[in-house]
PDB file of N, CA and C in Angstrom:
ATOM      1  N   UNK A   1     -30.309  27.737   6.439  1.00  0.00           N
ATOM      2  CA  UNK A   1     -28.918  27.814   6.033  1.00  0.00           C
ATOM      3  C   UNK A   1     -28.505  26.474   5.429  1.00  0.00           C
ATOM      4  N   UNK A   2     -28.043  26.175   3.981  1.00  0.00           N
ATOM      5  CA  UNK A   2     -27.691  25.530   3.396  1.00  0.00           C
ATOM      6  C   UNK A   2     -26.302  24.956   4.193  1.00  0.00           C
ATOM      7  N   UNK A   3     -25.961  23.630   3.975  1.00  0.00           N
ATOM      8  CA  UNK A   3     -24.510  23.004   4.382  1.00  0.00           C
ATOM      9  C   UNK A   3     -23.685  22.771   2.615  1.00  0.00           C
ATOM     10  N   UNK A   4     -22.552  23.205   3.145  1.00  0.00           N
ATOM     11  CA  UNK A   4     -21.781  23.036   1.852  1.00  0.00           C
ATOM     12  C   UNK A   4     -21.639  21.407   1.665  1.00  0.00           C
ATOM     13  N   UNK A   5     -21.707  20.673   0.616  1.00  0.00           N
ATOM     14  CA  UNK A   5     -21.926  19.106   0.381  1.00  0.00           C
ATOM     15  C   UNK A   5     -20.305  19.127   0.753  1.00  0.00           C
ATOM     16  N   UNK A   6     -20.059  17.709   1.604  1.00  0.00           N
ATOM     17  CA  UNK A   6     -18.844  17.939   2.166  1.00  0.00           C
ATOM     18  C   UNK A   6     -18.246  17.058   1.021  1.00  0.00           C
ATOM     19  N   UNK A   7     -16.553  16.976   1.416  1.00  0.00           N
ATOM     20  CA  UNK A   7     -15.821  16.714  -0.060  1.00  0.00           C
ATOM     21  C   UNK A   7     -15.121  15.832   0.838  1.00  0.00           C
ATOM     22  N   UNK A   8     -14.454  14.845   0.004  1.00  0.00           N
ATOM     23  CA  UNK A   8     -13.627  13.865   0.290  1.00  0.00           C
ATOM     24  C   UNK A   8     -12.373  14.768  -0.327  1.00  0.00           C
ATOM     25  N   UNK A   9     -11.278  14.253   0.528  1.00  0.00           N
ATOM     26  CA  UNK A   9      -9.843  14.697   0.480  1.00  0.00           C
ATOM     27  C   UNK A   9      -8.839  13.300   0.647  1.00  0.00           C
ATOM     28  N   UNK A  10      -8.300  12.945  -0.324  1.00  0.00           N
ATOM     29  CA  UNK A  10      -7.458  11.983  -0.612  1.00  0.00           C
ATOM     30  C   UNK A  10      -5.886  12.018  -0.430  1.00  0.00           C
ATOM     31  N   UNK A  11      -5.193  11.510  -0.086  1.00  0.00           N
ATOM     32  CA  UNK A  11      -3.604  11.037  -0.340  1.00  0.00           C
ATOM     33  C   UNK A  11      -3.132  10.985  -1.485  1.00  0.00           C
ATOM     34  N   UNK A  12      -1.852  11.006  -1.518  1.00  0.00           N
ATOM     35  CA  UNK A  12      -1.392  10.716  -3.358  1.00  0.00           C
ATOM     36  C   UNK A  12      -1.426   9.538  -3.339  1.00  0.00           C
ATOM     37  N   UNK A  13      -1.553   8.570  -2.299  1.00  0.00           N
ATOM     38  CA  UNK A  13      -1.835   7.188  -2.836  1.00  0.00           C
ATOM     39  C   UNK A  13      -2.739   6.820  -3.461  1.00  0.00           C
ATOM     40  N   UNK A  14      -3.526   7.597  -2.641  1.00  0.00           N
ATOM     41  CA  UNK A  14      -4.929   6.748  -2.897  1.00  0.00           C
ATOM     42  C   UNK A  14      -5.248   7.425  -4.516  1.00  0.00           C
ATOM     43  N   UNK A  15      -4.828   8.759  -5.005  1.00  0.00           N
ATOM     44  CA  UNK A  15      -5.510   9.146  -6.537  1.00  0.00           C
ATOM     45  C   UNK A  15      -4.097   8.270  -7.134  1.00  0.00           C
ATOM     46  N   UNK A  16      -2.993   8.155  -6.824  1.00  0.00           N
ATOM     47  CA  UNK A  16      -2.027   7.671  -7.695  1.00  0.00           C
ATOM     48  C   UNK A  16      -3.025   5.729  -8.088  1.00  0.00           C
ATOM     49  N   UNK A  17      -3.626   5.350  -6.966  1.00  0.00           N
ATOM     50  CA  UNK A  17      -4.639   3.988  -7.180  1.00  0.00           C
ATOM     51  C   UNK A  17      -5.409   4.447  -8.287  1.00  0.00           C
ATOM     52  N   UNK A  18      -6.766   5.743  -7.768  1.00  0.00           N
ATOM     53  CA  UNK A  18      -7.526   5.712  -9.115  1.00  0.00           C
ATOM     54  C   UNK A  18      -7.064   6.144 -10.454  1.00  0.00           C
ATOM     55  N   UNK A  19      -5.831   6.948 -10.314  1.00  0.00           N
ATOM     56  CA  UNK A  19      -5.367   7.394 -11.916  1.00  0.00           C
ATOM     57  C   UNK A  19      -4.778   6.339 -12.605  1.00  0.00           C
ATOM     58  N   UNK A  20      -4.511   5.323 -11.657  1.00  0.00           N
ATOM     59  CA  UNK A  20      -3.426   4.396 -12.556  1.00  0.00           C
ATOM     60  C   UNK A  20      -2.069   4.305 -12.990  1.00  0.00           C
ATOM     61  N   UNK A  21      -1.387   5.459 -12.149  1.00  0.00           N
ATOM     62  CA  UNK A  21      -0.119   6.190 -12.043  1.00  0.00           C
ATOM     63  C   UNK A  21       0.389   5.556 -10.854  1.00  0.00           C
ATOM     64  N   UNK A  22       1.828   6.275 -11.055  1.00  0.00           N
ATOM     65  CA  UNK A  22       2.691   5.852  -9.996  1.00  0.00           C
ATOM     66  C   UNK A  22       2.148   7.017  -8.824  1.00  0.00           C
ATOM     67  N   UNK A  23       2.744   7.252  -7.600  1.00  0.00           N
ATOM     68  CA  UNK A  23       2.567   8.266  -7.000  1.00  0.00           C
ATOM     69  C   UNK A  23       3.385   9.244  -7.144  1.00  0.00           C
ATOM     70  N   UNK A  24       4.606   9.043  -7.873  1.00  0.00           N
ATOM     71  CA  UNK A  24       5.770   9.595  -8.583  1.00  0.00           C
ATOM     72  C   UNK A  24       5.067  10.914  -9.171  1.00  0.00           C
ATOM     73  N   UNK A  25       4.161  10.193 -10.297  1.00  0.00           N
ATOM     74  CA  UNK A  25       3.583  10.636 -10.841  1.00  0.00           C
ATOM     75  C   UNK A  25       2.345  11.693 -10.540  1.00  0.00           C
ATOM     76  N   UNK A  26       1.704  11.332  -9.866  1.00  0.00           N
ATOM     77  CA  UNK A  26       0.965  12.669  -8.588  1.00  0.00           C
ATOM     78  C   UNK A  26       1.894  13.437  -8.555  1.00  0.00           C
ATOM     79  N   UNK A  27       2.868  13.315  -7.896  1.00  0.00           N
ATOM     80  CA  UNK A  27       3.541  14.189  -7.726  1.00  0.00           C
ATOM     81  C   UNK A  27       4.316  15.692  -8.704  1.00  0.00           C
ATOM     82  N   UNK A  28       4.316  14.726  -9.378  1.00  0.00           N
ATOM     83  CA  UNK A  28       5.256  15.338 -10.972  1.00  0.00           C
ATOM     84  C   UNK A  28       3.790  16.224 -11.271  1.00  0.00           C
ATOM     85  N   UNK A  29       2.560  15.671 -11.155  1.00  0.00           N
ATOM     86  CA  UNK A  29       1.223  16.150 -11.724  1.00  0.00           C
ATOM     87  C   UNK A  29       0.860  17.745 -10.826  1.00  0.00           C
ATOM     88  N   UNK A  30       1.468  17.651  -9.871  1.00  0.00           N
ATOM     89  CA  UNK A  30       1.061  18.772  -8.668  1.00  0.00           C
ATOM     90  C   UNK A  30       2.385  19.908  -8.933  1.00  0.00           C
ATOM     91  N   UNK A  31       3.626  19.237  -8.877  1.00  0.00           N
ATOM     92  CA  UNK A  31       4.742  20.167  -9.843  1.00  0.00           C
ATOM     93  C   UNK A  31       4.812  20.812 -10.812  1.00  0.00           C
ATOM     94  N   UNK A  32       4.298  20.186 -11.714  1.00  0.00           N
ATOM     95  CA  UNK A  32       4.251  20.944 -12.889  1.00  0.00           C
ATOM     96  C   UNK A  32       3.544  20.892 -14.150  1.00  0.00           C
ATOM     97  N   UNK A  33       2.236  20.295 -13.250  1.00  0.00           N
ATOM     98  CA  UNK A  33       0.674  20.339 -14.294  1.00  0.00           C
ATOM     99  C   UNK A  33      -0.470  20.896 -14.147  1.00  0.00           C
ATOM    100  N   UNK A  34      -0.471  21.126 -12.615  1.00  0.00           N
ATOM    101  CA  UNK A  34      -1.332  22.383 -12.028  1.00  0.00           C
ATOM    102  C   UNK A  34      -2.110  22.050 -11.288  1.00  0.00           C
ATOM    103  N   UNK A  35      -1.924  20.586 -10.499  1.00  0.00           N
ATOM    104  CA  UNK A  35      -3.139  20.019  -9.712  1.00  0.00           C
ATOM    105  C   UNK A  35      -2.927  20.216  -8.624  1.00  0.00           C
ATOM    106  N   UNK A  36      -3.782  20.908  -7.771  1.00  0.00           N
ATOM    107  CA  UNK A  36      -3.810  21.485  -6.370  1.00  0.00           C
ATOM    108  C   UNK A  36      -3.573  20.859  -5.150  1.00  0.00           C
ATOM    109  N   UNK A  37      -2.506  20.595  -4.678  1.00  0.00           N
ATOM    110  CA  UNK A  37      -2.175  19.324  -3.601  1.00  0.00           C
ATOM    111  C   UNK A  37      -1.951  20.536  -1.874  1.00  0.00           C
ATOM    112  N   UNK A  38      -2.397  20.003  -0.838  1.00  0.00           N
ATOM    113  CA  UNK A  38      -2.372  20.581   0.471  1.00  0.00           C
ATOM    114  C   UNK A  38      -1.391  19.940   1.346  1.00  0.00           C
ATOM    115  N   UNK A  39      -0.428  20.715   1.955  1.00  0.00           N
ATOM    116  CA  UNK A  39       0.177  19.783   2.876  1.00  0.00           C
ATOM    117  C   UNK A  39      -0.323  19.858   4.168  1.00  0.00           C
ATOM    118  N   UNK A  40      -0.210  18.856   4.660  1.00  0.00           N
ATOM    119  CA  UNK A  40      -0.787  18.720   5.998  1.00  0.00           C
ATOM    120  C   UNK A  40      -0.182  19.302   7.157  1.00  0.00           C
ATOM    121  N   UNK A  41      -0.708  19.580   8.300  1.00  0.00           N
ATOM    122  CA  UNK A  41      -0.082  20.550   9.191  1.00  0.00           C
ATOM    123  C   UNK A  41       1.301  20.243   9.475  1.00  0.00           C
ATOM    124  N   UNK A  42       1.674  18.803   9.680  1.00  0.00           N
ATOM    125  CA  UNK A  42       2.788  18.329  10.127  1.00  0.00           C
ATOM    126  C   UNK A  42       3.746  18.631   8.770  1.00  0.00           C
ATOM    127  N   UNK A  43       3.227  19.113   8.134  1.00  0.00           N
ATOM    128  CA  UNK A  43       4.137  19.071   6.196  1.00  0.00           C
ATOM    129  C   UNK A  43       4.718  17.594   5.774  1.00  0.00           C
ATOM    130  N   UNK A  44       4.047  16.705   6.173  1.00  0.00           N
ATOM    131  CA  UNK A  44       5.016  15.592   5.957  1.00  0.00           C
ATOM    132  C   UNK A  44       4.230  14.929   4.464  1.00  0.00           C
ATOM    133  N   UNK A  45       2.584  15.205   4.674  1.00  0.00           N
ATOM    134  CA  UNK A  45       2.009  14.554   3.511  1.00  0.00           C
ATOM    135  C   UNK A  45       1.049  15.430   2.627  1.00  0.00           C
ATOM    136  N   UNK A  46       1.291  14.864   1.279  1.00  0.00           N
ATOM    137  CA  UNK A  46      -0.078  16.356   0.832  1.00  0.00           C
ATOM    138  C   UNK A  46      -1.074  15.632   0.293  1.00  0.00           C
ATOM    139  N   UNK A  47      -2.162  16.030   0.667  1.00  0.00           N
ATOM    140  CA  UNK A  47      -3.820  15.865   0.492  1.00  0.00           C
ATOM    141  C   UNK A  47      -4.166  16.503  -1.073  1.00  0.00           C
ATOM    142  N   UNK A  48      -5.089  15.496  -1.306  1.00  0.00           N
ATOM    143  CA  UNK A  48      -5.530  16.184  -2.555  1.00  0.00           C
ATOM    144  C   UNK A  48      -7.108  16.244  -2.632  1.00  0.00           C
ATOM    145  N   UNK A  49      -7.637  17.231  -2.790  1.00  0.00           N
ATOM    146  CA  UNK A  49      -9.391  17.710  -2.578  1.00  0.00           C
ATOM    147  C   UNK A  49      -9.973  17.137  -3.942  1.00  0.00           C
ATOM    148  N   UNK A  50     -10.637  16.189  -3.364  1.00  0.00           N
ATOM    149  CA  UNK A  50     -11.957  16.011  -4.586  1.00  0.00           C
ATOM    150  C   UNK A  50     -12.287  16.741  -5.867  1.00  0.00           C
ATOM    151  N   UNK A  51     -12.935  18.251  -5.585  1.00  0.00           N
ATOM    152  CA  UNK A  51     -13.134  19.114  -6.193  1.00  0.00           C
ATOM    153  C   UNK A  51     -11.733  19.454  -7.207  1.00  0.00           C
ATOM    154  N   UNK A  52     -10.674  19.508  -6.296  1.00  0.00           N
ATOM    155  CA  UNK A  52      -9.491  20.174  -7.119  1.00  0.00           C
ATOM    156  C   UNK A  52      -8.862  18.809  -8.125  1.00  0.00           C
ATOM    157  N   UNK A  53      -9.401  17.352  -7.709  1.00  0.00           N
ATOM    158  CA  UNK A  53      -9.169  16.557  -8.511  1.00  0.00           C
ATOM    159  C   UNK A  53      -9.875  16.496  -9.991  1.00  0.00           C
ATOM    160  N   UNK A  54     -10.931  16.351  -9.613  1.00  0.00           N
ATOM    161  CA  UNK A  54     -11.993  16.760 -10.795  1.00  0.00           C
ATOM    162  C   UNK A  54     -11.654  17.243 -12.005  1.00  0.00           C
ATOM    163  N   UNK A  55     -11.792  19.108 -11.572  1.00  0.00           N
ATOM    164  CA  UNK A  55     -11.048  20.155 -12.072  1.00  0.00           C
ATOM    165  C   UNK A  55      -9.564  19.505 -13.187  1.00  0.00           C
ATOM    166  N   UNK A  56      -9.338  18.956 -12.383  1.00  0.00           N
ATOM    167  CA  UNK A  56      -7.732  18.694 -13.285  1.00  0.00           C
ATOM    168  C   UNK A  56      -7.949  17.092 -14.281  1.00  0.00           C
ATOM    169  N   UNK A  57      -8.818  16.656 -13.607  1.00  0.00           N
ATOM    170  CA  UNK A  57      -9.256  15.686 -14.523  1.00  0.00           C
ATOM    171  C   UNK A  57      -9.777  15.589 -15.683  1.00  0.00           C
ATOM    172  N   UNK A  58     -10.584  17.076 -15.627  1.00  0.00           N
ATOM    173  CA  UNK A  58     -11.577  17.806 -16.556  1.00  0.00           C
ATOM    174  C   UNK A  58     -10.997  18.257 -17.541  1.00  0.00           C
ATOM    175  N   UNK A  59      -9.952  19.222 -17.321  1.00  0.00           N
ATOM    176  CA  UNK A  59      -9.114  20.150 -17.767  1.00  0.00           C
ATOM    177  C   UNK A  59      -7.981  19.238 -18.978  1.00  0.00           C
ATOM    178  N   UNK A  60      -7.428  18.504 -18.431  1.00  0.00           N
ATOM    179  CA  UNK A  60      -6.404  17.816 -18.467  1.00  0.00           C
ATOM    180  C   UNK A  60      -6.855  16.380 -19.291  1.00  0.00           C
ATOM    181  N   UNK A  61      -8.208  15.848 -19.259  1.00  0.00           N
ATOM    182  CA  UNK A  61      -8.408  14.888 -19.937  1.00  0.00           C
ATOM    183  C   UNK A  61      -7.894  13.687 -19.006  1.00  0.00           C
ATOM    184  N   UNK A  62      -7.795  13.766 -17.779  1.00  0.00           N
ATOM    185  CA  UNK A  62      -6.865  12.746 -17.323  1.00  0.00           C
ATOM    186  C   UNK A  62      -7.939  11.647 -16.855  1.00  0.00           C
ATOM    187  N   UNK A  63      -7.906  10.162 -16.966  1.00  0.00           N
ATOM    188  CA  UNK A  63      -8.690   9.511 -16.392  1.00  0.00           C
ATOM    189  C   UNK A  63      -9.006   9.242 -14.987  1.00  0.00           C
ATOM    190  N   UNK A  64      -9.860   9.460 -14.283  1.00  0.00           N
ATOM    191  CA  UNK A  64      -9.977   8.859 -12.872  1.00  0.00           C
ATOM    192  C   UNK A  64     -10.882   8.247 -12.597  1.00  0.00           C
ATOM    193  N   UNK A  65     -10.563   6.535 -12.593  1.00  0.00           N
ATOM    194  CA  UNK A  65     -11.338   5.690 -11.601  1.00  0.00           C
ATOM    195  C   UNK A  65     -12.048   6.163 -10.134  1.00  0.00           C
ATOM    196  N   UNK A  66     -13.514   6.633 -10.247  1.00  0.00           N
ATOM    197  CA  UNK A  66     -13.752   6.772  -8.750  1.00  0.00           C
ATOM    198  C   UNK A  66     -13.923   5.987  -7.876  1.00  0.00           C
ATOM    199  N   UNK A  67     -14.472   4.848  -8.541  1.00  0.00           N
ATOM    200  CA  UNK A  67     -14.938   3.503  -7.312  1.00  0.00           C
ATOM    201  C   UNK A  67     -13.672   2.996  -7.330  1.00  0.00           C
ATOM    202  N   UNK A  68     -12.271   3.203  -7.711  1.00  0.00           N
ATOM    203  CA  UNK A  68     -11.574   1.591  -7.452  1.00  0.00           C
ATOM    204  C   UNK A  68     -11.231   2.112  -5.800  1.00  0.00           C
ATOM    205  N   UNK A  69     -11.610   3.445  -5.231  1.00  0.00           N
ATOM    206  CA  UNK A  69     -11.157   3.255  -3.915  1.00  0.00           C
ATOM    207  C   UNK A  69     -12.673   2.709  -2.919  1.00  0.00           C
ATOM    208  N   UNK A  70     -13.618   2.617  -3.414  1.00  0.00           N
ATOM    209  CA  UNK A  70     -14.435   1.850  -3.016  1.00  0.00           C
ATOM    210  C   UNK A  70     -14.748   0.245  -2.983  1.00  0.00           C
ATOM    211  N   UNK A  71     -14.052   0.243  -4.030  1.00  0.00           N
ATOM    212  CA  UNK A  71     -13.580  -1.438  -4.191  1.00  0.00           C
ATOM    213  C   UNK A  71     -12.477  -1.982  -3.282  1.00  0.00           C
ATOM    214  N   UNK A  72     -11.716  -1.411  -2.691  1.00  0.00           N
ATOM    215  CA  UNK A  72     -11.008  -1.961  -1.058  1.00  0.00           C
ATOM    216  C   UNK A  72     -11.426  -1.757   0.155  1.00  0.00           C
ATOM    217  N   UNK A  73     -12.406  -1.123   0.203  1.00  0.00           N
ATOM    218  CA  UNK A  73     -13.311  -1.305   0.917  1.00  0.00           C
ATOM    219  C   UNK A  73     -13.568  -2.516   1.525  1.00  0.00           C
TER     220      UNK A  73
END
């Protein structure tokens, strides 16, 4: 039995860091550009999936830095 390759799931901070955007802007991007954001059980924050980042990165032409969240590290 194969394991599904597990995915990193991010904050709007942390993609508002690699896009180079405000988090404003995440936001506005999940409103009304089509990028797939999760709220968390408590509803207070929404998660954004790897995969569904991609996708919209792809789609959308949008740039995303992957290492700059490896670079605070």
């Amino acid at each position: 039995m194969r394991k599904a390759p597990i995915q990193r799931v991010f904050s709007v901070g942390q993609v508002a860091a690699m896009c180079h955007v405000s988090r404003e802007t995440i936001r506005r991007w999940v409103r009304g550009f089509g990028l797939t954001a999760y709220n968390t059980s408590g509803g207070l924050a929404m998660k954004i999936m790897e995969a569904d980042l991609r996708k919209f990165s792809e789609d959308l032409r949008v740039y995303v830095d992957w290492e700059a969240l490896e670079e605070d590290d």
